[in-house]
Protein backbone atom coordinates (compact mmCIF):
# COMPACT_ATOMS: atom_id res chain seq x y z
CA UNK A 1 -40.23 -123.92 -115.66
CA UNK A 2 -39.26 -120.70 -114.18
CA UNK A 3 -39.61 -120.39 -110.18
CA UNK A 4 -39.25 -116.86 -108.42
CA UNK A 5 -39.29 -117.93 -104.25
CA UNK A 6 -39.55 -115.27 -101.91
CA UNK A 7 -36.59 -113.32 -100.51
CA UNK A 8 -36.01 -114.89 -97.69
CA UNK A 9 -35.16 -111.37 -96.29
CA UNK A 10 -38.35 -109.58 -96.52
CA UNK A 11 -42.26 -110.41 -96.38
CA UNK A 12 -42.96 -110.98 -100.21
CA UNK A 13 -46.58 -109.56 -101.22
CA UNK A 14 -48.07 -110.96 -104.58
CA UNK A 15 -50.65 -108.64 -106.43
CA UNK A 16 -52.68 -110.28 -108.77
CA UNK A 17 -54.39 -107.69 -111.61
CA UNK A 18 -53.33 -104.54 -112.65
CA UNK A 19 -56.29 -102.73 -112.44
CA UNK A 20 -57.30 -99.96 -109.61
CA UNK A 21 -57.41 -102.92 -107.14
CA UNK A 22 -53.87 -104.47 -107.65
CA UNK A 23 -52.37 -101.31 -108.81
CA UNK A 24 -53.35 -98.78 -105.84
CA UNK A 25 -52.57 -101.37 -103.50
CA UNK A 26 -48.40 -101.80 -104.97
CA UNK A 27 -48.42 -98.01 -105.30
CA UNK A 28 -49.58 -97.87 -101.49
CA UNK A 29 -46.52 -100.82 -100.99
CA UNK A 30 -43.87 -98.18 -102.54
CA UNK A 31 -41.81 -97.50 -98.68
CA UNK A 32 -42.70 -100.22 -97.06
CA UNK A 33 -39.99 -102.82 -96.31
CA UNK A 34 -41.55 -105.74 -98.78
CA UNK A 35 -41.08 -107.27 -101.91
CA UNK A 36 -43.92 -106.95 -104.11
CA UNK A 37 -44.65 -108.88 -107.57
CA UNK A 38 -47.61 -108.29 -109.48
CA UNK A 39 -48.90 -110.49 -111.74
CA UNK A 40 -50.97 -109.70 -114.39
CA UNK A 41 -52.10 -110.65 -117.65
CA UNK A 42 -51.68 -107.67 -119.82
CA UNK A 43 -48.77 -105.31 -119.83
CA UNK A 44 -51.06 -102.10 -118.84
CA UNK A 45 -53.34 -100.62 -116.20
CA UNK A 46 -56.87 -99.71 -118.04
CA UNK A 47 -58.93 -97.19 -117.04
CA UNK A 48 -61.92 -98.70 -117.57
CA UNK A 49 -64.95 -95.98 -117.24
CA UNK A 50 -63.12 -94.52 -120.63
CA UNK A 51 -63.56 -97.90 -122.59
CA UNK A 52 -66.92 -96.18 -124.51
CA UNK A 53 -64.68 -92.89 -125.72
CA UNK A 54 -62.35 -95.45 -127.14
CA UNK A 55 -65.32 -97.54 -129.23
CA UNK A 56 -66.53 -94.31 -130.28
CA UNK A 57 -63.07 -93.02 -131.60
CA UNK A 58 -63.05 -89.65 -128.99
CA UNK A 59 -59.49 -91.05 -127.03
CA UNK A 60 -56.73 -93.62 -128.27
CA UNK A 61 -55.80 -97.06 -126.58
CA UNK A 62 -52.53 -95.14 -124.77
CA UNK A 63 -54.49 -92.55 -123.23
CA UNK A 64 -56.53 -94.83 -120.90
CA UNK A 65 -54.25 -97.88 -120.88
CA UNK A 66 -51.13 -96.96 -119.20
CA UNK A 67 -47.95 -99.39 -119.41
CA UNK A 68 -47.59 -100.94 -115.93
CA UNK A 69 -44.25 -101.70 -116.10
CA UNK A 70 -43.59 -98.22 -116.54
CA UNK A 71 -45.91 -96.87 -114.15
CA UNK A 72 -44.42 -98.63 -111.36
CA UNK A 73 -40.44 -98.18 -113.36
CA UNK A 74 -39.37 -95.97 -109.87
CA UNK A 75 -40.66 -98.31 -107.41
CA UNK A 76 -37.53 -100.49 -106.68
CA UNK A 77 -39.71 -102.72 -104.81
CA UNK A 78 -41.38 -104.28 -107.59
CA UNK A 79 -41.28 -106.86 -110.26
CA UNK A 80 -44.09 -106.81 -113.05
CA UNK A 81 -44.80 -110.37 -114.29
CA UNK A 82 -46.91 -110.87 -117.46
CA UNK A 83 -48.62 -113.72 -117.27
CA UNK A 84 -52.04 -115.85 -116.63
CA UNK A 85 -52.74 -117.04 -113.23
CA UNK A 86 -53.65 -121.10 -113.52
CA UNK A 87 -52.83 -121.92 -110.19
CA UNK A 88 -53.51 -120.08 -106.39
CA UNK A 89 -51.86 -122.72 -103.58
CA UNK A 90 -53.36 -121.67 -100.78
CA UNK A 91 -51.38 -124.54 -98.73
CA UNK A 92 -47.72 -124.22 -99.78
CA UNK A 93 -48.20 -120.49 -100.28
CA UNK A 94 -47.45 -120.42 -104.30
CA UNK A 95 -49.09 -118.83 -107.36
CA UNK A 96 -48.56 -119.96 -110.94
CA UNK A 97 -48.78 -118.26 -113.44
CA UNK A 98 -48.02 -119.03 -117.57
CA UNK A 99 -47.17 -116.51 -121.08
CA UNK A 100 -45.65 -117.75 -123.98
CA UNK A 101 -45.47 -121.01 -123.27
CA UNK A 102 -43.93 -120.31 -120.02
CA UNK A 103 -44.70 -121.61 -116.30
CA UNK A 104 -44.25 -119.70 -113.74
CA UNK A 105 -44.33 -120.45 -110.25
CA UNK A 106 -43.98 -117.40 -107.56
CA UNK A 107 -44.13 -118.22 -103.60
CA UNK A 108 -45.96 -115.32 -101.32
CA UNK A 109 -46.40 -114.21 -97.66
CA UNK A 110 -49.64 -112.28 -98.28
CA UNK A 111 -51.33 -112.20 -101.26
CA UNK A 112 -53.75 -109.69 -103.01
CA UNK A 113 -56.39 -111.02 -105.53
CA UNK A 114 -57.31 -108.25 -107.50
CA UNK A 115 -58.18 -109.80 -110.88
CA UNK A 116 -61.44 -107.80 -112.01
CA UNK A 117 -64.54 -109.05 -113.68
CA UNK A 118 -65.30 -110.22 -116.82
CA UNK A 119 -68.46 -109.80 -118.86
CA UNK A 120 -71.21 -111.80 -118.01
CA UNK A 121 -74.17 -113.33 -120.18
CA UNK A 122 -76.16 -114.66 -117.84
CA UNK A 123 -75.63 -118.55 -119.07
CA UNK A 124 -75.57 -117.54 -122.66
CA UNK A 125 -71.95 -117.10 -123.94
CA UNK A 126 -72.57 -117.95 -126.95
CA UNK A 127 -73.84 -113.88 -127.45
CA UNK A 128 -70.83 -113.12 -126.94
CA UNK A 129 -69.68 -113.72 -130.42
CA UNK A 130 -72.43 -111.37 -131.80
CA UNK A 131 -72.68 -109.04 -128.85
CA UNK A 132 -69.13 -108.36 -127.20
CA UNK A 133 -68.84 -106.44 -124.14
CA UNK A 134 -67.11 -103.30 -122.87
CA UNK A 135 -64.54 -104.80 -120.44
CA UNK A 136 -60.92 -104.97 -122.20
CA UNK A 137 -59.23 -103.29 -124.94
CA UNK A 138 -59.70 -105.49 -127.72
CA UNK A 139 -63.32 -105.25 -126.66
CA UNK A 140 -63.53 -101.58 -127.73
CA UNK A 141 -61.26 -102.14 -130.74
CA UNK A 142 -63.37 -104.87 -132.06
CA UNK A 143 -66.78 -102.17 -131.67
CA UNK A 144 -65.16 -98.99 -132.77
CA UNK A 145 -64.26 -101.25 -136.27
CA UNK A 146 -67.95 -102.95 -135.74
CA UNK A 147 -69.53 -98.95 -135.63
CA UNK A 148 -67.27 -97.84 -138.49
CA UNK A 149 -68.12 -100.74 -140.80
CA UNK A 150 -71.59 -100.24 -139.79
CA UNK A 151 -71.85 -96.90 -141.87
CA UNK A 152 -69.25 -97.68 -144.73
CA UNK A 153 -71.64 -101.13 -145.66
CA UNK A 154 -74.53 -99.23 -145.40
CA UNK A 155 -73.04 -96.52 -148.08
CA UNK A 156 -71.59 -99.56 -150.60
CA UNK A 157 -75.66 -101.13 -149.90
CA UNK A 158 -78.53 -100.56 -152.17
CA UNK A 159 -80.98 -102.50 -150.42
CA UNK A 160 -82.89 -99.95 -148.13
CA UNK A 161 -83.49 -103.08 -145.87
CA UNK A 162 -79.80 -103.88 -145.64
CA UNK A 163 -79.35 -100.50 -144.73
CA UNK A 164 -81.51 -100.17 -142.14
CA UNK A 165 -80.38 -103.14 -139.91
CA UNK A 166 -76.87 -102.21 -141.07
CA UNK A 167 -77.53 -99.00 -139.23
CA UNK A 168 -79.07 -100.59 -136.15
CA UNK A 169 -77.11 -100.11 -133.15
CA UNK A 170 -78.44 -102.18 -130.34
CA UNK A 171 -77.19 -101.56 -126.90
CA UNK A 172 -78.05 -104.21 -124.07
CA UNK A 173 -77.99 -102.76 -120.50
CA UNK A 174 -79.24 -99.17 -119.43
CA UNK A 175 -76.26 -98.94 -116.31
CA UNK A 176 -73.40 -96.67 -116.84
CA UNK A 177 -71.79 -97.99 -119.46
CA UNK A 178 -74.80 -98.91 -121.72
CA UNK A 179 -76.11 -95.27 -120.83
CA UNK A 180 -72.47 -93.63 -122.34
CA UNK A 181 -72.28 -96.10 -125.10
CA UNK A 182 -75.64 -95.38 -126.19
CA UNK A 183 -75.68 -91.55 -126.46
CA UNK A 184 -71.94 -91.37 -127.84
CA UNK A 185 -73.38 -93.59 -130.83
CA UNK A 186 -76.32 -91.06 -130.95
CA UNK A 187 -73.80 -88.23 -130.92
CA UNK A 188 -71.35 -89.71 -133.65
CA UNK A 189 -74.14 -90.79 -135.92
CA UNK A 190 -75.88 -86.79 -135.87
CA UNK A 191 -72.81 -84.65 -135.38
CA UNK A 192 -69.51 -85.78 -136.14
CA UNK A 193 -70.74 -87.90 -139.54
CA UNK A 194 -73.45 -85.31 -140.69
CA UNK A 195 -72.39 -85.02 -144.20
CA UNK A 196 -69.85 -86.88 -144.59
CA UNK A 197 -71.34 -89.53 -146.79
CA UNK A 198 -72.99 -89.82 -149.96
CA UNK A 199 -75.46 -92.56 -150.27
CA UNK A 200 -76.61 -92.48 -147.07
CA UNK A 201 -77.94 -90.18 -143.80
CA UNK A 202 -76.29 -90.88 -140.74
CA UNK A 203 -78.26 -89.07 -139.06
CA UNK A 204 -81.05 -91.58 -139.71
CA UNK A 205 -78.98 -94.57 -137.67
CA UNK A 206 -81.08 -95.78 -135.19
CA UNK A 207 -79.58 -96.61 -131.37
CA UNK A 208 -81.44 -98.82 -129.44
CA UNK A 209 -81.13 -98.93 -125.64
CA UNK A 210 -82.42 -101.89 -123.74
CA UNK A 211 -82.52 -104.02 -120.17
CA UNK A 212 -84.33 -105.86 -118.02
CA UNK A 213 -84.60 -103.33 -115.48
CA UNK A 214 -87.89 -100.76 -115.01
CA UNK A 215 -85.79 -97.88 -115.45
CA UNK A 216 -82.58 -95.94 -117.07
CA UNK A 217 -79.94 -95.91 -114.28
CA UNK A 218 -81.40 -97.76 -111.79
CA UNK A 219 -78.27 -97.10 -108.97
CA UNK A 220 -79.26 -93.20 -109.64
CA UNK A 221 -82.57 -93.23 -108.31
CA UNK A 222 -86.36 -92.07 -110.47
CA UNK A 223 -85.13 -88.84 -110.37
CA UNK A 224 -81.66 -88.79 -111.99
CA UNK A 225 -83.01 -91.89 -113.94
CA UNK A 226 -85.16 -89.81 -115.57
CA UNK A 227 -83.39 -87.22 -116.50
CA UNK A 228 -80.82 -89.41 -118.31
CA UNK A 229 -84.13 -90.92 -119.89
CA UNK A 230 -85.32 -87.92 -121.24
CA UNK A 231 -81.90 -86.83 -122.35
CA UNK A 232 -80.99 -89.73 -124.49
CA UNK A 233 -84.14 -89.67 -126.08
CA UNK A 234 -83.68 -85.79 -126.98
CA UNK A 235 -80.73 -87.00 -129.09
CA UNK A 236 -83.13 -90.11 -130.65
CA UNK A 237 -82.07 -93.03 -128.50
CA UNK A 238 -84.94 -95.34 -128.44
CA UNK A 239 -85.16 -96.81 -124.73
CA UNK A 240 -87.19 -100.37 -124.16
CA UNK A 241 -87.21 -101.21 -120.81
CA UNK A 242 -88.91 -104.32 -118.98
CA UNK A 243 -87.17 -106.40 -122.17
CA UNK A 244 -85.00 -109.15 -121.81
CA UNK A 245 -82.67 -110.49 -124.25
CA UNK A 246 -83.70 -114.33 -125.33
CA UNK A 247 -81.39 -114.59 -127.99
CA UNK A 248 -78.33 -112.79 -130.00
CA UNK A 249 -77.20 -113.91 -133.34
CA UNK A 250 -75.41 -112.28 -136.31
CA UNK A 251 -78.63 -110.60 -137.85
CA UNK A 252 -80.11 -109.30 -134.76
CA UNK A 253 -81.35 -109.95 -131.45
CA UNK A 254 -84.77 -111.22 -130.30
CA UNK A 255 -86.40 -109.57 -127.33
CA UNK A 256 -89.43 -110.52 -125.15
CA UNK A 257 -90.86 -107.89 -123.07
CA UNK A 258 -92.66 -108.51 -119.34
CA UNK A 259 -95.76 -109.29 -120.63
CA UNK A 260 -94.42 -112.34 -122.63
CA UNK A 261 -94.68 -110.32 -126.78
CA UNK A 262 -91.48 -111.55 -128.38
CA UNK A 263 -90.11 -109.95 -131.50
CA UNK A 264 -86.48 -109.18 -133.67
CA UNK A 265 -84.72 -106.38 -134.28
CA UNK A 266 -82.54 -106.74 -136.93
CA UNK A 267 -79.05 -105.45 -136.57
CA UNK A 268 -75.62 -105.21 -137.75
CA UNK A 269 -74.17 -104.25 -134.40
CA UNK A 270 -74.77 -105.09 -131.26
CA UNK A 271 -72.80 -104.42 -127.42
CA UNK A 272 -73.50 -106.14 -124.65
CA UNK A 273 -73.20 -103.75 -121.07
CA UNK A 274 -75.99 -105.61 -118.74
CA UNK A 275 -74.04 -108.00 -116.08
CA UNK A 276 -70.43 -108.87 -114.56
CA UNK A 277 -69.42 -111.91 -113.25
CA UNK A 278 -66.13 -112.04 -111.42
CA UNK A 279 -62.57 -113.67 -112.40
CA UNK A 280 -62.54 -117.55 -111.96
CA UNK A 281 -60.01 -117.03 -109.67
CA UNK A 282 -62.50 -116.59 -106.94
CA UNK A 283 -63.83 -119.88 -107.57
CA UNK A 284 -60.35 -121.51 -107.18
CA UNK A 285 -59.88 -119.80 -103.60
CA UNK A 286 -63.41 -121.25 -102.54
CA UNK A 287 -62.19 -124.14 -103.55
CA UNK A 288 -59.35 -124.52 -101.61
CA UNK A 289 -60.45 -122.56 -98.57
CA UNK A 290 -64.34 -123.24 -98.32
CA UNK A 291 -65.31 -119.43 -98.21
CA UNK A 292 -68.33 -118.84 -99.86
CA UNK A 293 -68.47 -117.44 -103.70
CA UNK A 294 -72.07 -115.31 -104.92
CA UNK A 295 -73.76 -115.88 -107.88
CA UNK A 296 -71.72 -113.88 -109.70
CA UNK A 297 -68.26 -115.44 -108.46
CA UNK A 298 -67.34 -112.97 -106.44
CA UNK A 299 -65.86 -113.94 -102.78
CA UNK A 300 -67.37 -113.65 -99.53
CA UNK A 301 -64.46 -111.52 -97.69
CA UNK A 302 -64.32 -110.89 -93.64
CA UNK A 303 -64.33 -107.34 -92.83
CA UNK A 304 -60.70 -107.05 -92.99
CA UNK A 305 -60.73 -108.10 -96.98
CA UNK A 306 -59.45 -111.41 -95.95
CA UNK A 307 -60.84 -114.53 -97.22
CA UNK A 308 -61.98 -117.60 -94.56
CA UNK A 309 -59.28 -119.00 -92.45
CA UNK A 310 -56.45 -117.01 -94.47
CA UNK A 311 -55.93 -113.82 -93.00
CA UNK A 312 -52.87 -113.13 -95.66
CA UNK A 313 -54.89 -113.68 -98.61
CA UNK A 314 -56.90 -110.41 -99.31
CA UNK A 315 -59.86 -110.01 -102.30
CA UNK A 316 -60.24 -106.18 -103.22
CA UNK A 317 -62.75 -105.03 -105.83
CA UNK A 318 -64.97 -106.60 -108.27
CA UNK A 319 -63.75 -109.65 -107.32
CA UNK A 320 -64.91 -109.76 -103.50
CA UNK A 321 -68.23 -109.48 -102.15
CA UNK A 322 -68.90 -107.25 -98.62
CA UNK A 323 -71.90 -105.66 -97.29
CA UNK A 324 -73.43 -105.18 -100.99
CA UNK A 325 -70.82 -102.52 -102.50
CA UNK A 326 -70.92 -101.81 -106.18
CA UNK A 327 -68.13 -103.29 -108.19
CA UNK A 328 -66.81 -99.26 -108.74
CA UNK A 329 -63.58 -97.86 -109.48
CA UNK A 330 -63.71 -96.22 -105.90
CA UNK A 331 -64.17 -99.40 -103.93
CA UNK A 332 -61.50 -101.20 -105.88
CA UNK A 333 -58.99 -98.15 -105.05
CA UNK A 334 -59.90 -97.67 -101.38
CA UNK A 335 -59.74 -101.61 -100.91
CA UNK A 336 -56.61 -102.06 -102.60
CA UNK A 337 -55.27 -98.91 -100.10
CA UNK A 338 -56.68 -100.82 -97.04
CA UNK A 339 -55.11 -104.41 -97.42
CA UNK A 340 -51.82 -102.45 -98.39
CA UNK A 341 -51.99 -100.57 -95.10
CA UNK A 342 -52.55 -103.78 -93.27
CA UNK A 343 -50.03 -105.68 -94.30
CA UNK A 344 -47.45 -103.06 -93.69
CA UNK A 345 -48.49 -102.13 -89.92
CA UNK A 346 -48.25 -106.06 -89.46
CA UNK A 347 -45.07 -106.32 -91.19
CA UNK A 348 -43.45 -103.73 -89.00
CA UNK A 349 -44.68 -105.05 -85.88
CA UNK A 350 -43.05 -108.40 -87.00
CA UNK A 351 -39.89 -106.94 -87.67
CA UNK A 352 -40.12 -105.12 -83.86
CA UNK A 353 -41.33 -108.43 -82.11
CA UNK A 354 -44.70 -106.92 -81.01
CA UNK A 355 -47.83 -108.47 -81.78
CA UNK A 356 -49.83 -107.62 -84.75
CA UNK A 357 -52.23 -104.74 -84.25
CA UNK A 358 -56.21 -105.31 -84.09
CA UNK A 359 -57.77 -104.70 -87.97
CA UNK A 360 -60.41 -102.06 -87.96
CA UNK A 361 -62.90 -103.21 -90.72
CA UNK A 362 -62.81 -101.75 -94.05
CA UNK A 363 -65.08 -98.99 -94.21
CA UNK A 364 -65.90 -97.42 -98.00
CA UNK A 365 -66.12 -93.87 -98.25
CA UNK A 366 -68.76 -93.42 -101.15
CA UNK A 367 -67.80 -90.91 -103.52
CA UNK A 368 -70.88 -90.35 -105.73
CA UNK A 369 -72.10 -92.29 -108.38
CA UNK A 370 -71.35 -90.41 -111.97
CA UNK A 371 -72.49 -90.89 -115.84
CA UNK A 372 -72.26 -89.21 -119.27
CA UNK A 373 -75.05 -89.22 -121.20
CA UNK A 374 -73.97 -86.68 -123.79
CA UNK A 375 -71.85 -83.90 -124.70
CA UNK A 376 -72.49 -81.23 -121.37
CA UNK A 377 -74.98 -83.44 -120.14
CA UNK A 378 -74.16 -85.91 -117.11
CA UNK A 379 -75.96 -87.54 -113.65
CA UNK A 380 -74.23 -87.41 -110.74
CA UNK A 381 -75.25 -88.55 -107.00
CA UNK A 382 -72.76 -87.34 -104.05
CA UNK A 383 -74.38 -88.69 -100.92
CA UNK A 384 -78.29 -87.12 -101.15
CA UNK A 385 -77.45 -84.33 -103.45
CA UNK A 386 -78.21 -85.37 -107.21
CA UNK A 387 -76.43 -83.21 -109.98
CA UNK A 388 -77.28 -82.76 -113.61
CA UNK A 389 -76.77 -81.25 -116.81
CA UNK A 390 -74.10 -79.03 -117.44
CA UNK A 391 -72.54 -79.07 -113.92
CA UNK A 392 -72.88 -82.61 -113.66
CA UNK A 393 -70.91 -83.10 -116.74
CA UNK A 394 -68.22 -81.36 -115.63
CA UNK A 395 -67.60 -82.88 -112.47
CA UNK A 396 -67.84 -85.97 -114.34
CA UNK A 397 -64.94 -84.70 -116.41
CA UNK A 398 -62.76 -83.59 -113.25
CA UNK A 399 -63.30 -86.90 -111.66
CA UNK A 400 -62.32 -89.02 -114.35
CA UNK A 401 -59.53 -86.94 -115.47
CA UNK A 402 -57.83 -87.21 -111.66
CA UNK A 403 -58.08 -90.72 -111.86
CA UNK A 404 -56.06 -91.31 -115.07
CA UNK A 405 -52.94 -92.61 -114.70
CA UNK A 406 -49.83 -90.37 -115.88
CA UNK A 407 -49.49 -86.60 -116.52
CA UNK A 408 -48.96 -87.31 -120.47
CA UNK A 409 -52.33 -89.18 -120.76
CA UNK A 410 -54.29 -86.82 -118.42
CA UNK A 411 -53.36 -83.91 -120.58
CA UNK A 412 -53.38 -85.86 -124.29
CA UNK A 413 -56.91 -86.66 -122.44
CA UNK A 414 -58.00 -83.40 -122.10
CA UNK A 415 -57.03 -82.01 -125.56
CA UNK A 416 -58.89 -84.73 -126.91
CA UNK A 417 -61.85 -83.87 -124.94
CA UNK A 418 -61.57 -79.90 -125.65
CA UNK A 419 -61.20 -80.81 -129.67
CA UNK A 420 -64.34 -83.44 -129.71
CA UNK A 421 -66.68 -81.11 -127.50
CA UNK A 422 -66.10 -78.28 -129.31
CA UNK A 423 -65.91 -79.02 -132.82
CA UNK A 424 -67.93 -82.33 -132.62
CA UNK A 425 -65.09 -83.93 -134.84
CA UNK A 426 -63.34 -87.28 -133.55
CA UNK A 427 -59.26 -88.18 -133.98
CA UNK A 428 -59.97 -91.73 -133.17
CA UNK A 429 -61.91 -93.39 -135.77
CA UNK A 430 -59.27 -95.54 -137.56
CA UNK A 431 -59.90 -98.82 -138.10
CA UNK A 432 -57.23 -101.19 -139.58
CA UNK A 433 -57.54 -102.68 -142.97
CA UNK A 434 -56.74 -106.42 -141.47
CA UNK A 435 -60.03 -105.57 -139.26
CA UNK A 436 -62.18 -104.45 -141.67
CA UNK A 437 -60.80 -107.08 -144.73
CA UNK A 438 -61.40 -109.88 -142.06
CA UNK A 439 -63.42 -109.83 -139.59
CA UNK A 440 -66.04 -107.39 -140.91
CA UNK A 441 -66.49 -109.08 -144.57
CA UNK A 442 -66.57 -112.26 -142.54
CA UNK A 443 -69.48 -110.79 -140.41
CA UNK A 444 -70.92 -109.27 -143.00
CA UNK A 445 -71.42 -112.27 -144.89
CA UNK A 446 -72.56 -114.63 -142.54
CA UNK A 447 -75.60 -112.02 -141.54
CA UNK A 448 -76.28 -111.96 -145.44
CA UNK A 449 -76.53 -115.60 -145.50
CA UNK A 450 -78.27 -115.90 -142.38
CA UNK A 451 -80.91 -113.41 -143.74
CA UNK A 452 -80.91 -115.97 -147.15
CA UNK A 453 -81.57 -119.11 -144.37
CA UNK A 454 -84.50 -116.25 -142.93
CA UNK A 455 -86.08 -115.52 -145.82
CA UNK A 456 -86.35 -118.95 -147.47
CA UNK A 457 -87.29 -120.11 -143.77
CA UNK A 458 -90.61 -117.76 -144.23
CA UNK A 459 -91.60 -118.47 -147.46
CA UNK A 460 -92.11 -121.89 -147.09
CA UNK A 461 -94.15 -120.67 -144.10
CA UNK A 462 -96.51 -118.95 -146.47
CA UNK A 463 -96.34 -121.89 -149.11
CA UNK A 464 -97.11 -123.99 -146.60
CA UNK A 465 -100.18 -121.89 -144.90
């Protein structure tokens, strides 16, 4: 067992997550006179909002998924730790944390819980073998290879019927993400793959957009919800709101809508964007301190960020609950900024012998509320003004382009971007052999025999009627 303790010199601030949260909040650490370790349980910093371009082969992994290590390579403060967190000791002050077979244990003065959000399923995890969501790398690896296979089945497929619900895309959740995801599909399917196969029309794929919700968007308002609405079905999204998921297998899913009609759409691929739930982390500090958790799992913070009774342990982003913010890339920055600013005012009053100064509560300064719905089309919200359409799209590109980390991937970003937008063509669309030999032909086949198990299943129906 490996055991880091603290300095013994300096205050010793733990980060847990390298995501906006954890890592605004070391970058914000950089002159102050701590030690900081961040813990995290991949080796980069994703940009998250980009995940979609990924799955639909417009930007590579590197370009949105920065090394951390290296980010943070000039900041002699810090010590990057790979690893899973099992462990948050609120009493002696310790987190543990294991990789590779490896525990360890690293002591803290104040600690900052910035672990994310996972994908949520509402109770059902079991979709998430047929329906995977948008929240990690290997998430939009596994759909870009799901999308890709989609199309080369349907060409090696006879069977107009196989055909069809191989070119079913089904996209669960009409926020942000399910918005993007849906109209890049829309976009690959018409433009970038017009004529490039032989046995079958791309163009003909149909993308399904669904959720629970009354509307498209429903953070944006009627107005800009609309908009998008109309938008995505210019470019042949079909949208079926008021429709609730009941069940996701590997032929399909089955849908019941508000007035209780039930029915199945068969299809080959299928992405889940409708609901978060936040790290199980946040469960273990409830434990262990008694401050309240939501029904997502996210924690009940004070004003300050802190959590009850610990004013040293702080819970930024998607992973703490305050006066009803969004779990947003802005909120997670800002909050991560805040608790770092904290700690080092307190820190150098310590080190003066003066008393700590009063915390002024965190106060989010909303930026707007942005999506892509298609090539130079995009919603955006900045206070009461609501953008669309060409402008919107590109201050949607100048937002998320300042927000990537690193020079190199900001401008490998924006080549990518100038290439796809104006030829319609796509650099990204590789998908390994070992993906497509394995997991597809594995997927593949279990729908065919599922549709077998159907079929026989409804003829002895009719026999029997």
């Amino acid at each position: 067992m490996g055991n880091q303790p603290d300095n013994g010199q300096r205050h010793h601030v733990v980060v847990i997550g390298s995501g906006f949260g954890g890592l605004f909040a070391t970058q914000a650490l950089k002159r102050a006179d701590v030690d900081i370790t961040m813990i995290a349980r991949t080796t980069h910093h994703l940009f998250q909002p980009l995940l979609y371009q990924v799955a639909t082969g417009i930007l590579s992994v590197g370009e949105i998924a920065a090394p951390t290590r290296v980010v943070l390579r000039k900041q002699r403060n810090t010590r990057v730790l790979m690893g899973e967190v099992s462990d948050i000791d609120v009493a002696n002050r310790t987190i543990t944390s294991e990789q590779f077979g490896q525990t360890t244990v690293t002591s803290f003065d104040s600690l900052i819980v910035a672990a994310g959000a996972e994908q949520s399923y509402f109770g059902n995890d079991h979709f998430a073998k047929y329906a995977p969501g948008m929240k990690t790398v290997d998430h939009a690896l596994e759909l870009r290879g799901k999308i890709v296979s989609a199309f080369e089945l349907a060409e090696l497929s006879n069977d107009p019927a196989e055909q069809e619900r191989l070119l079913t895309f089904v996209v669960v959740g009409a926020g942000p993400t399910g918005v993007e995801m849906a109209g890049q599909i829309a976009e690959l399917a018409k433009d970038t793959l017009e004529g490039a196969f032989r046995n079958i029309d791309p163009g003909q794929a149909r993308i399904i957009l669904l959720d629970a919700a009354s509307q498209v968007l429903p953070p944006f308002g009627e107005k800009l919800g609309g908009k998008a609405h109309r938008r995505l079905e210019k470019l042949g999204v079909e949208i079926m709101l008021n429709t609730f998921v009941t069940d996701v297998d590997e032929y399909g899913v089955v849908v019941k809508d508000k007035e209780g009609n039930e029915q199945r759409i068969t299809a080959y691929c299928k992405l889940w964007a409708a609901g978060v739930a936040a790290s199980p982390l946040g469960k273990m500090l409830s434990d262990q301190t008694g401050t309240e958790i939501d029904r997502a799992g996210r924690v009940m913070v004070n004003p300050d960020l802190s959590i009850k009774g610990e004013p040293n342990i702080f819970v930024v982003g998607d992973m703490m609950a305050l006066d009803g913010l969004p779990g947003v890339a802005q909120v997670a920055i800002q909050g991560g900024r805040y608790t770092s600013k904290i700690i080092k005012k307190e820190v150098k009053a310590n080190a003066k012998g003066e008393p700590a100064p009063e915390r002024k509560p965190f106060k989010y300064f909303n930026k707007g509320n942005m999506a892509a719905v298609s090539k130079y089309s995009a919603v955006a919200q900045v206070g009461k003004i609501n953008i669309s359409g060409f402008i919107g799209w590109l201050m949607w590109l100048a937002v998320h382009l300042v927000y990537i980390v690193g020079f190199k991937s900001r401008v490998a970003t924006l080549f990518s971007w100038i290439v796809t937008f104006a030829t319609n063509s796509r650099a990204q669309l590789t998908v390994t052999e070992q993906w497509m030999t394995a997991r597809t032909a594995i997927d593949h086949l279990e729908s065919l025999e599922a549709q077998k198990a159907n079929d026989k299943l409804n003829q002895k129906q009719v026999e029997a009627s």
